[in-house]
PDB file of N, CA and C in Angstrom:
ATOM      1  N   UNK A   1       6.464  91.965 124.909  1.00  0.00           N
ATOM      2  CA  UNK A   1       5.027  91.777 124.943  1.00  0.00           C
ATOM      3  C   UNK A   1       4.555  91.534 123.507  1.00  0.00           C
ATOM      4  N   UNK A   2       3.930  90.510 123.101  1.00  0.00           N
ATOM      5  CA  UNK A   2       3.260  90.354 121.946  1.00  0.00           C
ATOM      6  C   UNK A   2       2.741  90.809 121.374  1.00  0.00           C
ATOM      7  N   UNK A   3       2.251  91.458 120.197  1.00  0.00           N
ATOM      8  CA  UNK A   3       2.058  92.498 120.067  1.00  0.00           C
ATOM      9  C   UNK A   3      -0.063  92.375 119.951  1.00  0.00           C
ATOM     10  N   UNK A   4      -0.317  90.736 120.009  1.00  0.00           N
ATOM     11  CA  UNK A   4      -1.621  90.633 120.415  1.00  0.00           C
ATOM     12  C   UNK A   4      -1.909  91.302 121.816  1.00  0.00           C
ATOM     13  N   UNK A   5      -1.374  90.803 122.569  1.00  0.00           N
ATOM     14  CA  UNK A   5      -1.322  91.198 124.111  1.00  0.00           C
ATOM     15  C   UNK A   5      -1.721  93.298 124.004  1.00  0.00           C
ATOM     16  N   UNK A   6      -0.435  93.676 123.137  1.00  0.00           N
ATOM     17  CA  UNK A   6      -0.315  95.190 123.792  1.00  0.00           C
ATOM     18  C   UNK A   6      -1.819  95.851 123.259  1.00  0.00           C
ATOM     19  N   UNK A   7      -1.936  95.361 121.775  1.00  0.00           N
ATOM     20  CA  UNK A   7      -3.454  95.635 121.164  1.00  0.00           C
ATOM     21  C   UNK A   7      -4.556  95.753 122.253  1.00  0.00           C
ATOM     22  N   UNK A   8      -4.894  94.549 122.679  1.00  0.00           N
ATOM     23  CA  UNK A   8      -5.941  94.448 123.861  1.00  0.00           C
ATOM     24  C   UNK A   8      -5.644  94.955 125.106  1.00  0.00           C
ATOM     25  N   UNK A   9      -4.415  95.365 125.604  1.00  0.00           N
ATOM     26  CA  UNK A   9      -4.461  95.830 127.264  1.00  0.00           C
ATOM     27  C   UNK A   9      -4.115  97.221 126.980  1.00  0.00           C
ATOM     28  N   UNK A  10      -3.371  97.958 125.634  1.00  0.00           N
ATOM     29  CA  UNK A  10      -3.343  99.360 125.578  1.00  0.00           C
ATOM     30  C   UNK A  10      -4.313 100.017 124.698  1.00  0.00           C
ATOM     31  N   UNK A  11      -4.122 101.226 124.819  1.00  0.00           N
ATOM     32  CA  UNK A  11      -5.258 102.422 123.384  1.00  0.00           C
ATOM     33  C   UNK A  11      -3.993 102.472 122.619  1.00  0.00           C
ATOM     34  N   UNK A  12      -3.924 102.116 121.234  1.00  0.00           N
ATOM     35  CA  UNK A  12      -2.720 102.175 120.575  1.00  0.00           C
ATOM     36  C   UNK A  12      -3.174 102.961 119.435  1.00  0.00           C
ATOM     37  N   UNK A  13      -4.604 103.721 119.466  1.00  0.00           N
ATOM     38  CA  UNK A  13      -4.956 104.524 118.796  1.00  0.00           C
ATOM     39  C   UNK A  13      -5.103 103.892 117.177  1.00  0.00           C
ATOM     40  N   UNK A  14      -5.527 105.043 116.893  1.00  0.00           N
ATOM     41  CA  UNK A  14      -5.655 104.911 114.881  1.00  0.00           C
ATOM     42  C   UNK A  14      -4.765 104.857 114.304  1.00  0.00           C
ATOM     43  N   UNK A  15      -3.748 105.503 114.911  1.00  0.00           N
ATOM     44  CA  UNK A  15      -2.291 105.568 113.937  1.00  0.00           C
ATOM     45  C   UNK A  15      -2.279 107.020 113.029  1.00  0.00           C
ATOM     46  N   UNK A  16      -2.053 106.857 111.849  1.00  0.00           N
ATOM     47  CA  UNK A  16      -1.889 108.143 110.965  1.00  0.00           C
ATOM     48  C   UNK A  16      -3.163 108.022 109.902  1.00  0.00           C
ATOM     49  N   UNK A  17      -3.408 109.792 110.282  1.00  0.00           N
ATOM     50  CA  UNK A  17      -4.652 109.964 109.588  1.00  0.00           C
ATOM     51  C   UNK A  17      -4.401 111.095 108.500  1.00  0.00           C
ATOM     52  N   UNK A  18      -4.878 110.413 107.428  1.00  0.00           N
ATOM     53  CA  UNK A  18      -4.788 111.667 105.863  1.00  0.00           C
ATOM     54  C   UNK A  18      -5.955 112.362 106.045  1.00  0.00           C
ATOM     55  N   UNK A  19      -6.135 113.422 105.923  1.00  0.00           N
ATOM     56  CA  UNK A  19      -6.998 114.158 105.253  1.00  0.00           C
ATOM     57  C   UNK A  19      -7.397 114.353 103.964  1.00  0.00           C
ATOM     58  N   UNK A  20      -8.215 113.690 102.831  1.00  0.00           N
ATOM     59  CA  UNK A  20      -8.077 114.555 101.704  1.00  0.00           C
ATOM     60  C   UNK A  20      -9.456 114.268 101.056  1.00  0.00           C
ATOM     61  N   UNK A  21      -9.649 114.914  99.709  1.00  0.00           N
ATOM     62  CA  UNK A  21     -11.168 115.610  98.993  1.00  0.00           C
ATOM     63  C   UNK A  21     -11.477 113.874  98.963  1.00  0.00           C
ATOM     64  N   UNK A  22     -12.994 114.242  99.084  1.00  0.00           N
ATOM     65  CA  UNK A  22     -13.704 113.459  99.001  1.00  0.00           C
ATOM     66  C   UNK A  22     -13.938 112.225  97.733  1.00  0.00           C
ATOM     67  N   UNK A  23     -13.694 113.095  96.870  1.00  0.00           N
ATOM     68  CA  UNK A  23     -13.415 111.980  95.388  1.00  0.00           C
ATOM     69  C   UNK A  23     -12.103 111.481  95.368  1.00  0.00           C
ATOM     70  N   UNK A  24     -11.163 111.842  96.224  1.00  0.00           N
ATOM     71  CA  UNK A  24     -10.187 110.867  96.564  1.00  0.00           C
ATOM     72  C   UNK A  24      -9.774 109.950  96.760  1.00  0.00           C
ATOM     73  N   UNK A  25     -10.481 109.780  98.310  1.00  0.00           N
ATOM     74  CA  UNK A  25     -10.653 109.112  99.530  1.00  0.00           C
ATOM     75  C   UNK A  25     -10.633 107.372  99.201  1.00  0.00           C
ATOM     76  N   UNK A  26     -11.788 106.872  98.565  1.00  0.00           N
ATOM     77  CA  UNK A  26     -11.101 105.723  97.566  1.00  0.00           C
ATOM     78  C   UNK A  26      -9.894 105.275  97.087  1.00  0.00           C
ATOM     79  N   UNK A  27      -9.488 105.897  96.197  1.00  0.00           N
ATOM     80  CA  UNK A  27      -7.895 105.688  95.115  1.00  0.00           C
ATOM     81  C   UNK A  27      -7.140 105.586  96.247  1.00  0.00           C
ATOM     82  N   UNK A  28      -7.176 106.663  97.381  1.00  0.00           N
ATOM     83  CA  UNK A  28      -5.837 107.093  98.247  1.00  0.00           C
ATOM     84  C   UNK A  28      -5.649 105.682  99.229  1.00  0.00           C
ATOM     85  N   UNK A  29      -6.883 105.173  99.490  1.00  0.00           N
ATOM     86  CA  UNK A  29      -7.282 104.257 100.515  1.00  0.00           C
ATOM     87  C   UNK A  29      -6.255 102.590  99.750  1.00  0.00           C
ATOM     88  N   UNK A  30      -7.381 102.657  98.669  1.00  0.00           N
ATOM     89  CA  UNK A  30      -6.730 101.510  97.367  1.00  0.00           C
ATOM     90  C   UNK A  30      -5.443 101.539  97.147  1.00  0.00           C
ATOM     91  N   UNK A  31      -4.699 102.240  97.064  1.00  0.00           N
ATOM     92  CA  UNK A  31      -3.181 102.682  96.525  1.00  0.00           C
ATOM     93  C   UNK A  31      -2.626 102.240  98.176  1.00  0.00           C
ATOM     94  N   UNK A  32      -2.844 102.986  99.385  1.00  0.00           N
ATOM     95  CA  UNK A  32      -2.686 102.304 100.666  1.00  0.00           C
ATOM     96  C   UNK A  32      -2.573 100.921 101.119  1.00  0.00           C
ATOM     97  N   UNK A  33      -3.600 100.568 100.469  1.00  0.00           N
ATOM     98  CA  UNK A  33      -3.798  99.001 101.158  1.00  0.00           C
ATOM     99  C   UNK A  33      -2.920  98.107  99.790  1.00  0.00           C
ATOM    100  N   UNK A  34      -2.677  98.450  98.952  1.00  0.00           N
ATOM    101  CA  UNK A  34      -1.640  97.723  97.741  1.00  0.00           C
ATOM    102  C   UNK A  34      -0.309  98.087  98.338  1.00  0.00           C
ATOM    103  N   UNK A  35       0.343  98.815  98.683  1.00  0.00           N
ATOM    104  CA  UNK A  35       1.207  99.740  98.817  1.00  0.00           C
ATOM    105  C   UNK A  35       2.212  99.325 100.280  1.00  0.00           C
ATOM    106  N   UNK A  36       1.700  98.895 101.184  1.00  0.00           N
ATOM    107  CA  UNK A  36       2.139  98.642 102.260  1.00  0.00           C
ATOM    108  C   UNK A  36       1.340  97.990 103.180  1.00  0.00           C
ATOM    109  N   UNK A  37       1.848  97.977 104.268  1.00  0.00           N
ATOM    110  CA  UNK A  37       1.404  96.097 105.331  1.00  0.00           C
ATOM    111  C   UNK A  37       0.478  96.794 106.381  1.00  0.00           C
ATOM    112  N   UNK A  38      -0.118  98.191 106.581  1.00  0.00           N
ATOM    113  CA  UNK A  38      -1.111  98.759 107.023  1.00  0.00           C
ATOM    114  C   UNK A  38      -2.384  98.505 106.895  1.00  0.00           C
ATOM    115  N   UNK A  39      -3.792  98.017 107.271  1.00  0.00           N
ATOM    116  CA  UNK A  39      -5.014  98.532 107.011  1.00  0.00           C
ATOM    117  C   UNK A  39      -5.414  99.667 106.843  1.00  0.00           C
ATOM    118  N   UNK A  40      -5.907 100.185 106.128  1.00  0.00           N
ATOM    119  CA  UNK A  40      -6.331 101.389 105.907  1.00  0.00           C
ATOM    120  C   UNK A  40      -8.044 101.843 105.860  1.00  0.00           C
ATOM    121  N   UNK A  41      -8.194 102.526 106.896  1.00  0.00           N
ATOM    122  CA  UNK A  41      -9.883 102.783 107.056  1.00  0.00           C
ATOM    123  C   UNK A  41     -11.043 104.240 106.569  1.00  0.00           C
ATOM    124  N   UNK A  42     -12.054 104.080 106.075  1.00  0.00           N
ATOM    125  CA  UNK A  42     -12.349 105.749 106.339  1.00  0.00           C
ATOM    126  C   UNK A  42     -12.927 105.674 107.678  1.00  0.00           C
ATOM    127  N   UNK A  43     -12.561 107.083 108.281  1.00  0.00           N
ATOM    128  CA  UNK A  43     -13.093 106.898 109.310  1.00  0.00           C
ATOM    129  C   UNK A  43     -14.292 107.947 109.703  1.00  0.00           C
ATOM    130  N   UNK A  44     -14.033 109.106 108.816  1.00  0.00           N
ATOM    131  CA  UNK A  44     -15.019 110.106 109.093  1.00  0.00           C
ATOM    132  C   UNK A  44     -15.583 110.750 108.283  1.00  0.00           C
ATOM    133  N   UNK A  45     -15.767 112.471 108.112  1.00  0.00           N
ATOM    134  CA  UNK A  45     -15.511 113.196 107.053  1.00  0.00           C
ATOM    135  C   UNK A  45     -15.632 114.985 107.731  1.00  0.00           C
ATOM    136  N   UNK A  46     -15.235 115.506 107.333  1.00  0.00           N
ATOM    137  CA  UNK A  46     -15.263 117.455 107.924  1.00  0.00           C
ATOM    138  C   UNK A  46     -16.162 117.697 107.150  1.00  0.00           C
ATOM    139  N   UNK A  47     -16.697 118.484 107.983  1.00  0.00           N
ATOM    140  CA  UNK A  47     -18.063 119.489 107.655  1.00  0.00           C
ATOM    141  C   UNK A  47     -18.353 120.635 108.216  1.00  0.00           C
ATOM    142  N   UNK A  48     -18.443 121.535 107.605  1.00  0.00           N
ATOM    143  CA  UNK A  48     -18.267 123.665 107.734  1.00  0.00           C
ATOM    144  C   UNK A  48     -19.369 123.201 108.648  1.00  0.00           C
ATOM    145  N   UNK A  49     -19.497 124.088 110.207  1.00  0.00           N
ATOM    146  CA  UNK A  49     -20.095 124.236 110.900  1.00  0.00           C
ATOM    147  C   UNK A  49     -21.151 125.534 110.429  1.00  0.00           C
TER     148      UNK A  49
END
């Protein structure tokens, strides 16, 4: 199966997610997307309830 195909007919999810400090999150992202054949996204952030 192509791997266009499996994208659109499955949930193939986010993949692997880092956690780390906020003044990070940049560099770690930058160094990611130089670094290897991944996109790399922010996607959120944690916050003390």
């Amino acid at each position: 199966v192509p791997e266009a195909d499996m994208r659109q007919t499955f949930n193939l999810g986010i993949g692997l997610v880092f956690v780390v400090p906020p003044n990070a999150a940049d560099e770690i992202r930058q160094f990611l997307q130089q670094n290897s054949n991944w996109p790399a996204y922010r996607i959120g952030t944690v916050e003390s309830t």
